[in-house]
N, C-alpha and C. Protein backbone atom coordinates (compact mmCIF):
# COMPACT_ATOMS: atom_id res chain seq x y z
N UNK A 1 -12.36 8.40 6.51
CA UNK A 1 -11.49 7.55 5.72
C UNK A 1 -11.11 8.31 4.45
N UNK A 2 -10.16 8.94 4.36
CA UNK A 2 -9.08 9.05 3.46
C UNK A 2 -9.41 8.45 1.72
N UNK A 3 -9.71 9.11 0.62
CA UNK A 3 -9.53 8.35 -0.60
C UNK A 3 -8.27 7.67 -0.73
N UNK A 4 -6.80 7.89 -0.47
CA UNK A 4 -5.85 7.62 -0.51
C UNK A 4 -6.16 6.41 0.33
N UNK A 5 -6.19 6.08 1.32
CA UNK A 5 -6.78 4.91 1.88
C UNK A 5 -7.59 3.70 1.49
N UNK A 6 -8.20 4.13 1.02
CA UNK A 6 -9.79 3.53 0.44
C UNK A 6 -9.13 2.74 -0.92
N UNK A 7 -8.07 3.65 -2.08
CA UNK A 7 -7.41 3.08 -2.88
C UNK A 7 -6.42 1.94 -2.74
N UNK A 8 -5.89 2.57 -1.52
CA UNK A 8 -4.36 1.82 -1.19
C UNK A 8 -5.09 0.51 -0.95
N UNK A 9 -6.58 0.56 0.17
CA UNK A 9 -7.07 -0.93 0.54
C UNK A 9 -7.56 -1.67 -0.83
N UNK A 10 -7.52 -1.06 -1.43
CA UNK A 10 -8.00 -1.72 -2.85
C UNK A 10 -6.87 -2.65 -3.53
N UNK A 11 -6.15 -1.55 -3.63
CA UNK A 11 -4.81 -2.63 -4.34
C UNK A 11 -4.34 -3.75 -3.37
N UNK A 12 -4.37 -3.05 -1.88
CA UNK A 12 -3.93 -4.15 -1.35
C UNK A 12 -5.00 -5.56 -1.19
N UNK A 13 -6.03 -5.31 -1.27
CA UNK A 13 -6.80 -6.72 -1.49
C UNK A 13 -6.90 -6.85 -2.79
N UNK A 14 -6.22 -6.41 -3.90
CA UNK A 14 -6.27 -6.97 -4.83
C UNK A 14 -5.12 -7.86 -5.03
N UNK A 15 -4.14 -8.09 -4.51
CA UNK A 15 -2.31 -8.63 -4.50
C UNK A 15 -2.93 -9.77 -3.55
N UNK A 16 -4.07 -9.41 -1.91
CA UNK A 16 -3.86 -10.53 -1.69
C UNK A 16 -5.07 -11.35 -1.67
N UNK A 17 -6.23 -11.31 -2.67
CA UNK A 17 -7.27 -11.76 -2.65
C UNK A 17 -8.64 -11.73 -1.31
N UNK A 18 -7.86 -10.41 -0.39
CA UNK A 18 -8.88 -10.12 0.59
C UNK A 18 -9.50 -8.70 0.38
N UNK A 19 -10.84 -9.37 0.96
CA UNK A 19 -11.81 -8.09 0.61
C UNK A 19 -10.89 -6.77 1.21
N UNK A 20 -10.99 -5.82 0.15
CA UNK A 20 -10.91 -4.50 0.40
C UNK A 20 -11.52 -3.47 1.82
N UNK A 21 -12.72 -4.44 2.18
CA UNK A 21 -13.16 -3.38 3.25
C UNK A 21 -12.70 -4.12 4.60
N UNK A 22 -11.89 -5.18 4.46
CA UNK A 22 -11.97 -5.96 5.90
C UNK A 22 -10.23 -5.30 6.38
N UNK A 23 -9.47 -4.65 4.84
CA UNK A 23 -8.46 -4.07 5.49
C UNK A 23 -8.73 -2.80 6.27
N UNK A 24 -7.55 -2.85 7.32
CA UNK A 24 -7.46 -1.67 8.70
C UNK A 24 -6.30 -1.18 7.93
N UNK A 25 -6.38 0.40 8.69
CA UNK A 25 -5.14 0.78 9.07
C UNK A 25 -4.02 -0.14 9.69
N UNK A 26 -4.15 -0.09 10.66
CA UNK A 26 -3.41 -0.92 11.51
C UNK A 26 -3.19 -2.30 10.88
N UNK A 27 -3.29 -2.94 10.02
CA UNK A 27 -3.16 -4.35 9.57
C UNK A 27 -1.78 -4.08 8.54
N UNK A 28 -1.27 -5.28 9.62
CA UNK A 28 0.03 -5.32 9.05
C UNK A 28 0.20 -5.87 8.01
N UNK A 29 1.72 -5.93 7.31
CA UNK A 29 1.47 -6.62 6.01
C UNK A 29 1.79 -7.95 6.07
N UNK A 30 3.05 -8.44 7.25
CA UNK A 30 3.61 -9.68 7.43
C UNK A 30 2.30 -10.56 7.81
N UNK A 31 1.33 -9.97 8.16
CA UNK A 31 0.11 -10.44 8.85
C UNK A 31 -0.56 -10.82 8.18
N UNK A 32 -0.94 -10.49 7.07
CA UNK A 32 -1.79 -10.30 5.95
C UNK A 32 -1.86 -12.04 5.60
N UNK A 33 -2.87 -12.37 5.15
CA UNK A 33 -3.34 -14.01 4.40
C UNK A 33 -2.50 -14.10 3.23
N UNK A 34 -1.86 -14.94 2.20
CA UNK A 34 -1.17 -15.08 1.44
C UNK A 34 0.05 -13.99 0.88
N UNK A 35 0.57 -13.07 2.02
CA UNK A 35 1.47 -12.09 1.91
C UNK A 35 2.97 -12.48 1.75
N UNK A 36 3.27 -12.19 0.35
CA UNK A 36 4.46 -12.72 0.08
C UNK A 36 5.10 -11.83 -0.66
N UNK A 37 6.87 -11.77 -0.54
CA UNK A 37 7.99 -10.68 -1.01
C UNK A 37 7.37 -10.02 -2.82
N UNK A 38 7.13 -11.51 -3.08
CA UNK A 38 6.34 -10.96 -4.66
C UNK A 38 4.80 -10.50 -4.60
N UNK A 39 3.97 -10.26 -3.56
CA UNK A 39 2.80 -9.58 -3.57
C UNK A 39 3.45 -8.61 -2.86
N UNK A 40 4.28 -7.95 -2.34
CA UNK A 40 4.81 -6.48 -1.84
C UNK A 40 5.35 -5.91 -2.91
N UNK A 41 6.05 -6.53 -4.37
CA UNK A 41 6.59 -6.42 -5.17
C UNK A 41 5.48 -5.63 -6.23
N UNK A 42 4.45 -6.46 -6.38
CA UNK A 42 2.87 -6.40 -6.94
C UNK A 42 2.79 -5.40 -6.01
N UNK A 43 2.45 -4.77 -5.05
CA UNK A 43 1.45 -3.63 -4.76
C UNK A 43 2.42 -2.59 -4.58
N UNK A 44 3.77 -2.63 -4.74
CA UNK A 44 5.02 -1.24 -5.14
C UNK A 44 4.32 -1.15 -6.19
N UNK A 45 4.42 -1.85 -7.54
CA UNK A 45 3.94 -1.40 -8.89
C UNK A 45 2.76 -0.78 -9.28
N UNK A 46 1.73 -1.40 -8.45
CA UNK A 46 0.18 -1.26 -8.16
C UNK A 46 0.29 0.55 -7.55
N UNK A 47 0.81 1.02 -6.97
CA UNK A 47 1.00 1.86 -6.22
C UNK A 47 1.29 2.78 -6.70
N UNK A 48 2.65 2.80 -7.71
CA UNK A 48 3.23 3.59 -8.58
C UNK A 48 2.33 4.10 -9.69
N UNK A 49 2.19 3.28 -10.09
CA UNK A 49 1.26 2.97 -11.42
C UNK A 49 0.11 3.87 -11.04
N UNK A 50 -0.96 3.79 -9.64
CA UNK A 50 -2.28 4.28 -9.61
C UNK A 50 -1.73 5.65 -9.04
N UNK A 51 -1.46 5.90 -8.42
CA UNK A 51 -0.84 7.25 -7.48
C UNK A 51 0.19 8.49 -8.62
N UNK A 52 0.96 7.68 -9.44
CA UNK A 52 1.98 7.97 -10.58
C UNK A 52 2.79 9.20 -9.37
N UNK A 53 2.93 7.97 -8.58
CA UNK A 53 4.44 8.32 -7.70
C UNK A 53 5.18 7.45 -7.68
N UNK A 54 6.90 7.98 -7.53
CA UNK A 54 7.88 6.92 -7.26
C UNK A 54 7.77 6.71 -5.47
N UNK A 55 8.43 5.56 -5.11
CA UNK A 55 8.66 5.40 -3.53
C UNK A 55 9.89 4.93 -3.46
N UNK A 56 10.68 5.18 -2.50
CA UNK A 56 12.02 4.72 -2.15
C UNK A 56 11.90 3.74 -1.88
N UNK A 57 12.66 2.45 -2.70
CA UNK A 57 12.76 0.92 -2.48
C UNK A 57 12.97 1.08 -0.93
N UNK A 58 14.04 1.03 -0.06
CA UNK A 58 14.07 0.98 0.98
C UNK A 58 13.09 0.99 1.76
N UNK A 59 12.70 2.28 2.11
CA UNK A 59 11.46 3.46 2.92
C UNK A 59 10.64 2.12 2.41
N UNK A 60 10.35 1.58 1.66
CA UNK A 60 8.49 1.28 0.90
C UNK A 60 8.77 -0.08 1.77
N UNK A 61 10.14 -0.82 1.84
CA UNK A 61 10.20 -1.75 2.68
C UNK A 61 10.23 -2.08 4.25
N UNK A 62 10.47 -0.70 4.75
CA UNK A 62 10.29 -0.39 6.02
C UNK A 62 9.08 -0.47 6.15
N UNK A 63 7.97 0.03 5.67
CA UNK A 63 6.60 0.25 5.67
C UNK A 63 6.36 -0.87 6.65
N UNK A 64 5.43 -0.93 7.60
CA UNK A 64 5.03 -2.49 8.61
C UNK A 64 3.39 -2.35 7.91
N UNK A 65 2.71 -1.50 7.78
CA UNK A 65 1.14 -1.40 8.08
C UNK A 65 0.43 -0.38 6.74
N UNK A 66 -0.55 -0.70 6.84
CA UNK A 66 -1.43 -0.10 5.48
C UNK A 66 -1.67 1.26 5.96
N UNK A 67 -1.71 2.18 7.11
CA UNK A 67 -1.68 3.10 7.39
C UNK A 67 -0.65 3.83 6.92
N UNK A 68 0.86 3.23 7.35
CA UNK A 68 2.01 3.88 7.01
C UNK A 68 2.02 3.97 5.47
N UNK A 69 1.88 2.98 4.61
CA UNK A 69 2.20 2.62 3.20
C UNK A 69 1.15 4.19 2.98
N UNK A 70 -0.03 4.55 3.02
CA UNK A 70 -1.27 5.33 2.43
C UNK A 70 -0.06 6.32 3.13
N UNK A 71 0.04 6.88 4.52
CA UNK A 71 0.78 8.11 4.30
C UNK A 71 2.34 8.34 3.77
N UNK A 72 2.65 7.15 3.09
CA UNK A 72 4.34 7.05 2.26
C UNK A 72 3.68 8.02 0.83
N UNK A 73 2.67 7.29 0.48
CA UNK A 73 1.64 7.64 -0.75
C UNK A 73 0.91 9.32 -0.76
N UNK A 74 0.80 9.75 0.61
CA UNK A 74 0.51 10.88 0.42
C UNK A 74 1.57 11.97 0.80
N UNK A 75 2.07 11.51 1.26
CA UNK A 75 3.74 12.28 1.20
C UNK A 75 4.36 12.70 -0.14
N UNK A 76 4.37 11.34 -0.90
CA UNK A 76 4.99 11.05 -2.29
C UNK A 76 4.25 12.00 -2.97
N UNK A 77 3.03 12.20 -3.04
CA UNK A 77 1.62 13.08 -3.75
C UNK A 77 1.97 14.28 -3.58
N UNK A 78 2.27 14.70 -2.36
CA UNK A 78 2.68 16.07 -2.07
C UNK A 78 3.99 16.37 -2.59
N UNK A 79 4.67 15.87 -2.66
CA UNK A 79 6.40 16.34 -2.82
C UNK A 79 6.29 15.95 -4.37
N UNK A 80 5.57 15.58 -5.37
CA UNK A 80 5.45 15.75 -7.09
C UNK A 80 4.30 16.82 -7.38
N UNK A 81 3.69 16.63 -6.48
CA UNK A 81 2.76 17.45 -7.01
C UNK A 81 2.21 19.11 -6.78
């Protein structure tokens, strides 16, 4: 497991009040317990902010799954850094 991972599951149970370790890769976001346009909104910022990468509005909305979002994030890491 990936630090980039391990973070991303962090923020993302922090937007939706689920434990951090019960997120998968594979767990989608439409799927997700209280997942709403303004908690995707919350973990773009969350994202930016911890990573201090930009993401393409679009691309970040295509994203389906916490796998894809962590490698949008390590893509982004590589191409600033």
């Amino acid at each position: 497991m990936s630090e980039v991972f391990v973070e991303v599951a962090d923020l993302v149970g922090q937007v939706t009040d689920l434990p951090a370790e019960e997120i998968a890769a594979d767990a989608r976001f439409d799927s997700l317990a209280n997942w709403t346009s303004y908690d995707a909104l919350r973990l773009l910022t969350g994202i930016e902010q911890k990573f201090a990468v930009r993401l393409d509005l679009q691309e970040y909305f295509a994203i389906k799954d916490v796998g894809g979002l962590v490698a949008a994030v390590a893509s982004a890491q590589e191409k600033s850094g």
